[in-house]
Structure formats: structure tokens, C-alpha cells
C-alpha atoms as a PDB file:
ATOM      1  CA  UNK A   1      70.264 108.785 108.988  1.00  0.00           C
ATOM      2  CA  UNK A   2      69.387 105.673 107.975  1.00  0.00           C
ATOM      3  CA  UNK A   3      71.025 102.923 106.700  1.00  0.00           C
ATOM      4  CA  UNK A   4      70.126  99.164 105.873  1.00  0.00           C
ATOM      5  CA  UNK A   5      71.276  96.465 103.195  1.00  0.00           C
ATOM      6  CA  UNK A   6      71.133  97.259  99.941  1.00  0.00           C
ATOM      7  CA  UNK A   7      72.750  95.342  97.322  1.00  0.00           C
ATOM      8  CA  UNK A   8      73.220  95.364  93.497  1.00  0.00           C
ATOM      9  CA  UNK A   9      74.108  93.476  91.209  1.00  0.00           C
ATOM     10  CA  UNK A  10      77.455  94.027  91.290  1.00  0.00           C
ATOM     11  CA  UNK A  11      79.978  91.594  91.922  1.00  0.00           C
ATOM     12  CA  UNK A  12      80.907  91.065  95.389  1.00  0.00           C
ATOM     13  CA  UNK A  13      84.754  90.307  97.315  1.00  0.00           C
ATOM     14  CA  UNK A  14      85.017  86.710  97.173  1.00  0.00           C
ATOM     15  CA  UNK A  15      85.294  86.415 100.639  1.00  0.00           C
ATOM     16  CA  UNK A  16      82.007  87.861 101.210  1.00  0.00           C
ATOM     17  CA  UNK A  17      80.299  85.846  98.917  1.00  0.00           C
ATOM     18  CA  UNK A  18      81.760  82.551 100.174  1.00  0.00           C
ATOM     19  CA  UNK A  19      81.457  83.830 103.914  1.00  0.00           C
ATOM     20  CA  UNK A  20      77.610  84.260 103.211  1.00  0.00           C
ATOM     21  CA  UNK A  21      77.104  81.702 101.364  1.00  0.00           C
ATOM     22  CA  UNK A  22      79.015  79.411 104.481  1.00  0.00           C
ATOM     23  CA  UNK A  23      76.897  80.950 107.225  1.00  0.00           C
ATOM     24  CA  UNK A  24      73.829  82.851 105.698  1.00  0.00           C
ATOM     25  CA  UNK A  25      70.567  81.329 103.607  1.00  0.00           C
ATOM     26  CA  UNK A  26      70.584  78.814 101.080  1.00  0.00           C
ATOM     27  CA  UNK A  27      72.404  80.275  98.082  1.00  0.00           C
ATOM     28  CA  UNK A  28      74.354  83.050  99.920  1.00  0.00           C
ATOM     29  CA  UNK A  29      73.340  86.950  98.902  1.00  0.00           C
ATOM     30  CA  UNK A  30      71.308  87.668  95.743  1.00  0.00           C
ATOM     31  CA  UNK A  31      69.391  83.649  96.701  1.00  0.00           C
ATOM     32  CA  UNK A  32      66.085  83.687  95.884  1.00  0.00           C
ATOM     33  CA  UNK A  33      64.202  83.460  99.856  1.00  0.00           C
ATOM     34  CA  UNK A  34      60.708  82.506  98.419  1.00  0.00           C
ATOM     35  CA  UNK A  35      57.578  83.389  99.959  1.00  0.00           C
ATOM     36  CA  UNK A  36      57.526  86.918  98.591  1.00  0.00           C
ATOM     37  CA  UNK A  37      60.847  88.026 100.852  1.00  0.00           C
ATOM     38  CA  UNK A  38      62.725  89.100  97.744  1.00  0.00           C
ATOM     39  CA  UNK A  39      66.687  88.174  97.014  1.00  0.00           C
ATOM     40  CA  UNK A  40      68.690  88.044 100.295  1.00  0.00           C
ATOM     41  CA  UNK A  41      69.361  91.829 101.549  1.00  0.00           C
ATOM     42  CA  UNK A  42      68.703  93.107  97.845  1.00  0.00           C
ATOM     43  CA  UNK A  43      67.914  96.882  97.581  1.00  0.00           C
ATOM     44  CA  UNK A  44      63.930  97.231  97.482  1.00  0.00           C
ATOM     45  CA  UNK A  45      63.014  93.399  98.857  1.00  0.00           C
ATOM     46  CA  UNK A  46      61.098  93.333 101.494  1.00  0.00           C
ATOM     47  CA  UNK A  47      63.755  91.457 103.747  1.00  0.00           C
ATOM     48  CA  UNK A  48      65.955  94.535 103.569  1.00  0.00           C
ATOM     49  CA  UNK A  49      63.025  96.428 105.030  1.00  0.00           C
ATOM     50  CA  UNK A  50      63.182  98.337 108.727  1.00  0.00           C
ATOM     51  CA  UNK A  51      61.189  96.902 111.517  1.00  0.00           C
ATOM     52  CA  UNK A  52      57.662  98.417 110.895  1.00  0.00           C
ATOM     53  CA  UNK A  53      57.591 101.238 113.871  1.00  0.00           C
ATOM     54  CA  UNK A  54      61.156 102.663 112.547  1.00  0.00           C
ATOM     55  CA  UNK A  55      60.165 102.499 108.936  1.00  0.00           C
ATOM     56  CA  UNK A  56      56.907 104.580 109.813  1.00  0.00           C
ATOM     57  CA  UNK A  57      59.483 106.740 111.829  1.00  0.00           C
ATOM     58  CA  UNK A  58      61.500 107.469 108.796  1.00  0.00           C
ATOM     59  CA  UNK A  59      58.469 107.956 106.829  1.00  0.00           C
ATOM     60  CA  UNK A  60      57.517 110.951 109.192  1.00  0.00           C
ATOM     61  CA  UNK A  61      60.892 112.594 108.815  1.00  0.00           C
ATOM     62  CA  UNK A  62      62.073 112.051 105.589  1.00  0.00           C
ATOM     63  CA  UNK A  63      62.872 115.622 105.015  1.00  0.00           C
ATOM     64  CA  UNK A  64      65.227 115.646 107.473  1.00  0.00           C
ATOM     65  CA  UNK A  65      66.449 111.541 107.724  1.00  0.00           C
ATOM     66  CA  UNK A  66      67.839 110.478 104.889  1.00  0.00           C
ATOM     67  CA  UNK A  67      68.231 106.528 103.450  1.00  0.00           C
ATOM     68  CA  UNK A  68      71.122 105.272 102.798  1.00  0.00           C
ATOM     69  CA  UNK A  69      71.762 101.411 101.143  1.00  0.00           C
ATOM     70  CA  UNK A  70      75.103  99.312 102.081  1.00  0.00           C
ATOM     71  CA  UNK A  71      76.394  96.790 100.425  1.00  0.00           C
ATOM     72  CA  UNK A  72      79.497  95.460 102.695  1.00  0.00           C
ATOM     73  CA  UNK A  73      79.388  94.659 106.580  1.00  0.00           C
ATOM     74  CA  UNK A  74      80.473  97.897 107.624  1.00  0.00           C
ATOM     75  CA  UNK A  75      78.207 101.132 106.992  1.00  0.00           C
ATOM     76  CA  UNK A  76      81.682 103.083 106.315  1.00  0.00           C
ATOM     77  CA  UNK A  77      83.627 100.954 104.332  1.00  0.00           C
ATOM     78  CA  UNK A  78      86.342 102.659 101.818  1.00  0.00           C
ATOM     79  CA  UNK A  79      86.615 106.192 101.679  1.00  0.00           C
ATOM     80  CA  UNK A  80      84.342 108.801 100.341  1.00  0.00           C
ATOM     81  CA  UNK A  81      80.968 106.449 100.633  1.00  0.00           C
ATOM     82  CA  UNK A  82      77.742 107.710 100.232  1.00  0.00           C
ATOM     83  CA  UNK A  83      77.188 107.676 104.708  1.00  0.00           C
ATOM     84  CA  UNK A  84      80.437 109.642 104.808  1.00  0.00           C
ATOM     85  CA  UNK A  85      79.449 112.197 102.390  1.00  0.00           C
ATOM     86  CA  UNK A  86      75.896 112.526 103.800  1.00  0.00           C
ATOM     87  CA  UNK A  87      77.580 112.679 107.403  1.00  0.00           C
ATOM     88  CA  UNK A  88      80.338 114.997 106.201  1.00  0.00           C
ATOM     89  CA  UNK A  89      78.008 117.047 103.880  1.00  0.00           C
ATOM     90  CA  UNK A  90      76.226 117.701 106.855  1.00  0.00           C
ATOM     91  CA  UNK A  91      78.865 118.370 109.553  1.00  0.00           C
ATOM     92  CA  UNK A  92      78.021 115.443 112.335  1.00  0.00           C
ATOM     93  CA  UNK A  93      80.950 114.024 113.672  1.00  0.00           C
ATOM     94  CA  UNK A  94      78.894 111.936 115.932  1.00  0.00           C
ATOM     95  CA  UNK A  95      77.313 108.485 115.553  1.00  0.00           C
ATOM     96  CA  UNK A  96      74.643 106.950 117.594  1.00  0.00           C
ATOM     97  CA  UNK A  97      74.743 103.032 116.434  1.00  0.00           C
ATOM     98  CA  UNK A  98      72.374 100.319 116.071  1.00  0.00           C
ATOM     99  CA  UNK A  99      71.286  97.257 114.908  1.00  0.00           C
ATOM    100  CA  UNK A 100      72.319  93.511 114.344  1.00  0.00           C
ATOM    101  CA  UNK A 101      74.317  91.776 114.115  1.00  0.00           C
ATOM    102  CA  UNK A 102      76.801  93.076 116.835  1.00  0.00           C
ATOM    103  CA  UNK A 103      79.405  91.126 116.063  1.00  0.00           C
ATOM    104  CA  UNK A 104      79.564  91.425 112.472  1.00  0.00           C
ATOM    105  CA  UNK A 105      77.619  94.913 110.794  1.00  0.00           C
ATOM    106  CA  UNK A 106      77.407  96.850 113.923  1.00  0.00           C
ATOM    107  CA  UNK A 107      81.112  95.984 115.021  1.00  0.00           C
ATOM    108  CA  UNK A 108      82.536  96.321 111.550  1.00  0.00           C
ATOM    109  CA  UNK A 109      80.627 100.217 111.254  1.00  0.00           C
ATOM    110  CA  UNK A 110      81.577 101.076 115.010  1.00  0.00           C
ATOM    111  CA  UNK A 111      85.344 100.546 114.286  1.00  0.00           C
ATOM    112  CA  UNK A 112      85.830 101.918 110.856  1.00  0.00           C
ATOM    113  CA  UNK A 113      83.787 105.043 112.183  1.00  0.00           C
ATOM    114  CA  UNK A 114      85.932 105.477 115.180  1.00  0.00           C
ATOM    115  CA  UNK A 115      88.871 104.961 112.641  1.00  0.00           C
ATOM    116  CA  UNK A 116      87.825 108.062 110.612  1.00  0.00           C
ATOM    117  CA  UNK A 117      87.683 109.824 113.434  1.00  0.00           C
ATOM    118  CA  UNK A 118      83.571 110.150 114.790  1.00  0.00           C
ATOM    119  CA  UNK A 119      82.549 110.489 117.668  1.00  0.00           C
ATOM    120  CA  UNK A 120      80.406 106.641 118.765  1.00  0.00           C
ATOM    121  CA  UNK A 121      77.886 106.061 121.006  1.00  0.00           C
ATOM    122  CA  UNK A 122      76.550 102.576 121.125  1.00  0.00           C
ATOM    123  CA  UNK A 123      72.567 102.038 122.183  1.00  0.00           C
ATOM    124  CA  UNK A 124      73.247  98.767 123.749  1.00  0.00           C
ATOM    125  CA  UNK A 125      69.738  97.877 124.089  1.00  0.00           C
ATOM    126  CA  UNK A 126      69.226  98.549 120.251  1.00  0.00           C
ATOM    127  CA  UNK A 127      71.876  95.828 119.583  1.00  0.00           C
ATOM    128  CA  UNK A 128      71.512  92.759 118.776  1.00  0.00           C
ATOM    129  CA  UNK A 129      73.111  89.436 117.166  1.00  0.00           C
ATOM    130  CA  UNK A 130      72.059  85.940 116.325  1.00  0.00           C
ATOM    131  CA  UNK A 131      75.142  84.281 116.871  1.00  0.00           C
ATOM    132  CA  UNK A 132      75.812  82.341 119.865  1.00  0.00           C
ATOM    133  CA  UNK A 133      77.645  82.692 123.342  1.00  0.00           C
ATOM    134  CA  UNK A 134      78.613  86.081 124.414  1.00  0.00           C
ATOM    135  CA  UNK A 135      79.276  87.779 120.926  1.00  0.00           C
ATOM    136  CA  UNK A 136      76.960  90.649 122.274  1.00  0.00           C
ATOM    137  CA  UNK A 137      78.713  91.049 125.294  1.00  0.00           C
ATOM    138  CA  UNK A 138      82.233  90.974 123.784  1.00  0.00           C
ATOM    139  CA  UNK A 139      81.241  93.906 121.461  1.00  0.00           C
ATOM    140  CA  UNK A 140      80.030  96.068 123.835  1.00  0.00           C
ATOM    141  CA  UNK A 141      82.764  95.423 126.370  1.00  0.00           C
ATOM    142  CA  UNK A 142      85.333  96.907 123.580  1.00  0.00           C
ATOM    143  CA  UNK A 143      83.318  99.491 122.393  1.00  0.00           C
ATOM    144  CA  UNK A 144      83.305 100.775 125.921  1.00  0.00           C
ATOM    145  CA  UNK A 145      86.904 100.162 126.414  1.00  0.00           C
ATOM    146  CA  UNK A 146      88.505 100.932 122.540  1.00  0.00           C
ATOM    147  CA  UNK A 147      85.816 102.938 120.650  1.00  0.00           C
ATOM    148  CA  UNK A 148      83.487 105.077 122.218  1.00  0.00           C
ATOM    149  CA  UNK A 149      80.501 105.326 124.614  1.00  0.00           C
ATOM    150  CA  UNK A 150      77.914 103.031 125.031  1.00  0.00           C
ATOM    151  CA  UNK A 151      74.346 103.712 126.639  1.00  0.00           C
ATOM    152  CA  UNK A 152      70.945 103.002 126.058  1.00  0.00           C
ATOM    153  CA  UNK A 153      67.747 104.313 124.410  1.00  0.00           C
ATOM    154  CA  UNK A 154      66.270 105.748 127.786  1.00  0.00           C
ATOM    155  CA  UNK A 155      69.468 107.584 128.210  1.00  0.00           C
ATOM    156  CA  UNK A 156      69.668 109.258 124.624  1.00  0.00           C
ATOM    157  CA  UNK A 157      65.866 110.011 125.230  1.00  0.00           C
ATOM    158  CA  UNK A 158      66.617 111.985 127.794  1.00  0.00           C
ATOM    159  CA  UNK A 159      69.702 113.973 126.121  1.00  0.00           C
ATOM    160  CA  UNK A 160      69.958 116.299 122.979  1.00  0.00           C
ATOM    161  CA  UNK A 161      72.676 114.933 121.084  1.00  0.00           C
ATOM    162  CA  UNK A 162      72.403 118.406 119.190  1.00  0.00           C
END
């Protein structure tokens, strides 16, 4: 399953509006990027998009990988969300996580799924984060410790998670 930015027009928490608009581009979510990259992390612009080699990934399997747009930090926020219904609809209890940025989407998903009760395996060499210092580090060191397992992508190659 799939899941990436994917915002509306509908209003947003105050919070995350002014936290965006303190530490993200120019104009905070919804600002205009220029140079054809759409609003910031708007459903359908093309800097929402996955890396190319995953997107022609999901293209091959979209019967059985589904998309599925966010619009908070966490993939799981609130109850009864589109990922939880896909995920419950479906019967997997466990998550493998990815993505950036560590400290802030990733982390925020990882604990609210471990919260509802999944099963989390972090893919530490699919994780990554643009802020500074050891914000990486510090994520994976509590995953390991308060929410879950963490490996990498050779590892889960090598195992059915089925």
C-alpha cells in the first residue's frame, strides 16, 4: 500500500499551517513552487509524486497495491482513515515503513500505528530526513527500543512477510 501527500483544499490545523509555513517553502502548503512542480504536496502535482522506480513499481501492481493520499504528518491520524480501513478491510496487522522525513512523517505514522495496535517494522535504509544532527538516528534508536522492529531492505528481500 501506498501512501504519499495529498492535500485538498480543505482547511488545515493552525498549527500545521504555521509549522509549514515556519520551516517548509515559501508560502507554506498549497504555495505555488513554480517551475511546473505544482502547489506544495497537493494531490496530483508532480512534487507529491513517488521516486520514478517505485512509481513504475506501483504501476505494475496496481491490482493488488493500492494509493492512498494523506493530508497530516502521520499516515494514521484519527480513527477510521482511509489507510486504516484499507489495512483493516484487508486483515494486515503488519506495517513495513518508509520514507522521509524520519523525524516528522515516518515517526508520527510509526507511533500512531504501534498505538492502534500493528505490528512495525522499520526499513532503516529506506529512511530518510533532511533535518540536521542525528534526527535519523534518534528515530530509529526508539523504534527499536518503544515501537517495533527495525531492519533493512536486503533483510525483507530475503523474508515473506506473508
Amino acid at each position: 500500500m501506498d501512501r504519499n501527500w495529498g492535500l485538498d483544499d480543505t482547511p488545515l490545523p493552525a498549527a500545521m499551517d504555521r509549522d509549514f509555513k515556519l520551516t517548509g517553502p515559501p508560502g507554506g502548503l498549497g504555495a505555488e513552487l513554480g517551475n511546473g512542480l505544482g502547489r506544495v504536496l497537493f494531490k496530483g502535482e508532480r512534487n507529491t509524486q513517488m521516486f520514478p522506480p517505485l512509481q513504475e513499481e506501483y504501476e505494475r501492481n496496481k491490482e493488488v497495491d493500492k494509493w492512498v493520499d494523506k493530508d497530516r504528518m502521520s499516515g494514521l491520524w484519527g480513527r477510521g482513515g482511509e489507510l486504516e480501513r484499507e489495512l483493516e478491510s484487508g486483515g494486515r496487522r503488519t506495517l513495513v515503513v518508509l520514507g522521509i522525513n524520519a523525524d516528522q512523517c515516518v515517526s508520527s505514522t510509526i507511533v500512531d500505528a504501534f498505538a492502534l495496535g500493528y505490528d512495525v517494522i522499520a526499513l532503516r535504509d529506506c529512511i530518510a530526513t533532511t533535518s540536521p544532527g542525528e534526527a535519523k538516528d534518534q528515530i530509529m534508536f526508539n523504534m527499536l527500543h518503544e515501537y517495533g522492529f527495525v531492519t533493512d531492505s536486503e533483510m525483507v528481500g530475503r523474508t515473506s512477510l506473508a
